[in-house]
Protein backbone atom coordinates (compact mmCIF):
# COMPACT_ATOMS: atom_id res chain seq x y z
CA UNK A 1 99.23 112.11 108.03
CA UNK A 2 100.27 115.05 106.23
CA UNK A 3 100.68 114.18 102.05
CA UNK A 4 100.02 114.97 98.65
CA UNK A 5 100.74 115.06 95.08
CA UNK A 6 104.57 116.01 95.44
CA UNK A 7 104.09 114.48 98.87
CA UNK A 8 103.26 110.76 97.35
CA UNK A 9 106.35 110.86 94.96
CA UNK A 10 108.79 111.48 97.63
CA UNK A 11 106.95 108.95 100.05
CA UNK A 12 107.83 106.50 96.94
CA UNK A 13 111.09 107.61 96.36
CA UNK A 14 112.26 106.83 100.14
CA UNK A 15 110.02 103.33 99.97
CA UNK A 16 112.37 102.85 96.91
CA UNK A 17 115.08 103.52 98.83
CA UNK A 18 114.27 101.15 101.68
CA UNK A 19 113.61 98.68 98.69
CA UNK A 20 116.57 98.86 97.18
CA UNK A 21 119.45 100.02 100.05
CA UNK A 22 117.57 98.85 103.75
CA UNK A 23 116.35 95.40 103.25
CA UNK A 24 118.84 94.42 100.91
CA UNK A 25 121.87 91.91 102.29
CA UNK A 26 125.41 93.84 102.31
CA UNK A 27 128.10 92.04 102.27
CA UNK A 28 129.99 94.41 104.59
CA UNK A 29 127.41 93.65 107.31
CA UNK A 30 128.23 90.54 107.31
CA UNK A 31 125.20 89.47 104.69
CA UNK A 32 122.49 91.23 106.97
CA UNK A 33 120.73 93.85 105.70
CA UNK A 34 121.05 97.41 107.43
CA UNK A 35 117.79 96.69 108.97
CA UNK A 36 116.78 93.14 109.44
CA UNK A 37 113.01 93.92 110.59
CA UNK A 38 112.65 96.66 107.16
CA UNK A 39 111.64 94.08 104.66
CA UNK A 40 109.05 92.03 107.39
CA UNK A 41 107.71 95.39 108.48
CA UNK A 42 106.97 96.23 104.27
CA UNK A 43 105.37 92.98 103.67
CA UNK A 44 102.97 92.98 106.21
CA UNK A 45 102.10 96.81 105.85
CA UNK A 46 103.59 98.01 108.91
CA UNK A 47 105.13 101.37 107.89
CA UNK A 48 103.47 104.31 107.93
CA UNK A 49 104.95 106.65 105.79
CA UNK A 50 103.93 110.75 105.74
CA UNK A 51 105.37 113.48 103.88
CA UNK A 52 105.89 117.39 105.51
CA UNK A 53 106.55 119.79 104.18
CA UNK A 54 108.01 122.71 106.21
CA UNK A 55 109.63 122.70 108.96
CA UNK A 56 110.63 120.22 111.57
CA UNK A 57 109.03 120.88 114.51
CA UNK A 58 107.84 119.32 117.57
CA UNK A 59 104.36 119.60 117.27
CA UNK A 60 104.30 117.65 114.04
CA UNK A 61 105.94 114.79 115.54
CA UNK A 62 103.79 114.88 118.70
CA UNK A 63 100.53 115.26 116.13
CA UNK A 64 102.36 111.70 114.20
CA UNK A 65 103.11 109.74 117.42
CA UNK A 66 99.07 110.35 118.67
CA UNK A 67 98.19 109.11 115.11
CA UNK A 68 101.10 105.86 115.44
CA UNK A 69 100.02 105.33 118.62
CA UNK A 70 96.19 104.00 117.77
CA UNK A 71 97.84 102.27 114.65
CA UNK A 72 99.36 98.59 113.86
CA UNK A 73 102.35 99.79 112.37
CA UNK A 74 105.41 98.52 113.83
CA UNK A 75 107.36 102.32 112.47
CA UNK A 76 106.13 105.67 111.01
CA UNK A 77 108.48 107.33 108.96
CA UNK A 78 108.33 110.78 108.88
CA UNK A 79 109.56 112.90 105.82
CA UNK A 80 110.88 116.52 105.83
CA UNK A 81 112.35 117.15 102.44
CA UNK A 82 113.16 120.71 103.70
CA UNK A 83 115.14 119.08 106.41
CA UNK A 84 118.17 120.51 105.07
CA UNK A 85 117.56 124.06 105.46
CA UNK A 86 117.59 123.61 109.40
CA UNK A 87 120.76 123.40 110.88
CA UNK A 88 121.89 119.99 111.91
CA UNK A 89 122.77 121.41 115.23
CA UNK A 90 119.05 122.55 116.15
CA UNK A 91 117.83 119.42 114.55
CA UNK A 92 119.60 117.53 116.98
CA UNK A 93 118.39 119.35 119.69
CA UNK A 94 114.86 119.71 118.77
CA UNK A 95 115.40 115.74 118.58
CA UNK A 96 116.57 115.75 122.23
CA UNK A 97 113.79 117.97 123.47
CA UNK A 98 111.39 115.53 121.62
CA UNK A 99 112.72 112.14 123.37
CA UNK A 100 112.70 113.86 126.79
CA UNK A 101 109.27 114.11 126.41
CA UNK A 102 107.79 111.00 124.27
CA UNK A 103 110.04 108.12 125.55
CA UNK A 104 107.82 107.78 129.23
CA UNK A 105 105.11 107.19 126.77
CA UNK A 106 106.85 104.43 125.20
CA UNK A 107 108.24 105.73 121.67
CA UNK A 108 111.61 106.49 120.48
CA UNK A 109 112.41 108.81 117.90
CA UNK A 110 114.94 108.23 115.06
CA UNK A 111 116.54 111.37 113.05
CA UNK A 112 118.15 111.01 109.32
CA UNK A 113 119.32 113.94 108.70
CA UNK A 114 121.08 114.66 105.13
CA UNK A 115 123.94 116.59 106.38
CA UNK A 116 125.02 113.82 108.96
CA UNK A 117 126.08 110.58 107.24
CA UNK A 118 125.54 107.18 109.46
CA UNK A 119 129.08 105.54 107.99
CA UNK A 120 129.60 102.11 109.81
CA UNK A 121 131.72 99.55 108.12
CA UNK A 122 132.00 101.31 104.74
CA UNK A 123 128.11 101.46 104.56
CA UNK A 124 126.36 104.84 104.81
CA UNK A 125 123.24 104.13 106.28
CA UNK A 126 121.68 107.65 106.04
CA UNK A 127 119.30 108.14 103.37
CA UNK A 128 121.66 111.60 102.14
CA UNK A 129 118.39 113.08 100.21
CA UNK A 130 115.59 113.84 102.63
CA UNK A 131 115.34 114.44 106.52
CA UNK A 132 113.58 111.14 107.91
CA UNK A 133 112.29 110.87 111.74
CA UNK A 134 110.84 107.39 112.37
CA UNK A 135 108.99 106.52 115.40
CA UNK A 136 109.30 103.16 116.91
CA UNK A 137 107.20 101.66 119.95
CA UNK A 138 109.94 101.45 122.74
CA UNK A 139 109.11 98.34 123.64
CA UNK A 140 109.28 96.75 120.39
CA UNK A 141 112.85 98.55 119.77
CA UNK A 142 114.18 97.12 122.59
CA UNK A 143 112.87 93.64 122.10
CA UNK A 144 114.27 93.61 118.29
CA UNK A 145 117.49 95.05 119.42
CA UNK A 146 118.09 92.07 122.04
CA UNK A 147 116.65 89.58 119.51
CA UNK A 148 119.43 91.25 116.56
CA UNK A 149 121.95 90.42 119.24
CA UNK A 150 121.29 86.94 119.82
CA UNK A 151 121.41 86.83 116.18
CA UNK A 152 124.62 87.71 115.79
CA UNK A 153 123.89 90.96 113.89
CA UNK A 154 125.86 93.29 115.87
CA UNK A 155 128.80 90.97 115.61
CA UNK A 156 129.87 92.99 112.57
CA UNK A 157 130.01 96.62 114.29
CA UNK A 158 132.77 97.94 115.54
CA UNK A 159 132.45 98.31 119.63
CA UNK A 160 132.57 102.09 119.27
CA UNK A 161 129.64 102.05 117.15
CA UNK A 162 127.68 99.84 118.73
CA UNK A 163 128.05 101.64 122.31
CA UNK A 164 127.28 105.16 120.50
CA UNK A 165 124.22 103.12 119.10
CA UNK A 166 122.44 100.44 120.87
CA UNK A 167 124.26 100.92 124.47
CA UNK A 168 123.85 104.82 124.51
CA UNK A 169 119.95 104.40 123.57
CA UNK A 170 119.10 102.00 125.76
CA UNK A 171 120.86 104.22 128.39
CA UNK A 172 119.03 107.14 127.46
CA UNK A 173 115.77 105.14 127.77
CA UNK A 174 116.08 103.60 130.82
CA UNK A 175 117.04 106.53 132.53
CA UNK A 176 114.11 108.97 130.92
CA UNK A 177 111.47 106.37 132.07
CA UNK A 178 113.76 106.21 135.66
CA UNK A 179 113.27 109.96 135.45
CA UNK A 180 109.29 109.65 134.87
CA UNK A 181 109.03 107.28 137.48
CA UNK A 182 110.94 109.48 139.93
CA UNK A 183 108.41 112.44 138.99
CA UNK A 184 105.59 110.72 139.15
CA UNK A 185 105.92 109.23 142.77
């Protein structure tokens, strides 16, 4: 995993972050914390962080999720501090092209990009200073997501976030592993 001098600052600068902003309780989520799993996942050393520099491309995601995949971590968070000189536009389809091809193996891929902000009940949940992809294990995303519900989490979106969020990606999932089934027979 790509890192290095500058590269170990920024990786603590975005733990920080998740520190201080992710696991912490907010009050306008209802007293959960924007993610639930962030703090559990820290404890037990379960994130993989990695800092690259450069572009966002593909290949250095598919080069991260063959490194993920033999791991125990439960996310890999990929950072691009350069993230903002690509456009958000070809970001977002670079993403697309990038899920097409690594969900039938079982991993989703998460873009933060610092020109989009992720409001949602007064909370901005983007990070706003670096580019961040993390990589989840499908299965695992999935299971947390229906274990968040039980939970009551969601209770505190609004419905049009929650179908552009959790409905619309387990949508998207289902029907690219429908798709690889399809090809495959």
């Amino acid at each position: 995993m790509a890192e290095n001098s500058d590269g170990n600052s920024i990786i603590k600068d975005v733990q920080k972050w998740m520190l201080e902003f992710v696991e912490k309780p907010n009050p306008l989520l209802g007293g959960w914390a924007p993610c639930p799993y962030a703090r559990e996942a820290r404890v037990e050393e379960k994130v993989a962080f990695s800092c690259h520099f450069g572009a966002f491309t593909k290949e250095a995601v598919l080069r991260e999720i063959k490194e993920f995949e033999n791991s125990e971590s439960r996310v890999s968070v990929m950072i691009f501090p350069q993230l903002h000189e690509q456009s958000l536009q070809s970001c977002i389809e670079l993403l697309q092209q990038i899920r097409q091809e690594v969900i039938p193996w079982g991993f989703f891929v998460l873009m933060d990009h610092p020109e989009r902000p992720e409001p949602m009940n007064g909370v901005d949940f983007s990070n706003g200073k670096y580019g961040l992809l993390l990589i989840q294990r499908v299965d695992d995303l999935l299971q947390s997501a229906k274990a968040l519900q039980g939970k009551g989490y969601y209770d505190h979106w609004s419905k049009e976030h929650f179908e552009r969020v959790v409905l619309k990606r387990a949508h998207l999932i289902n029907e690219l592993f429908e798709a690889a089934k399809s090809e495959s027979s």
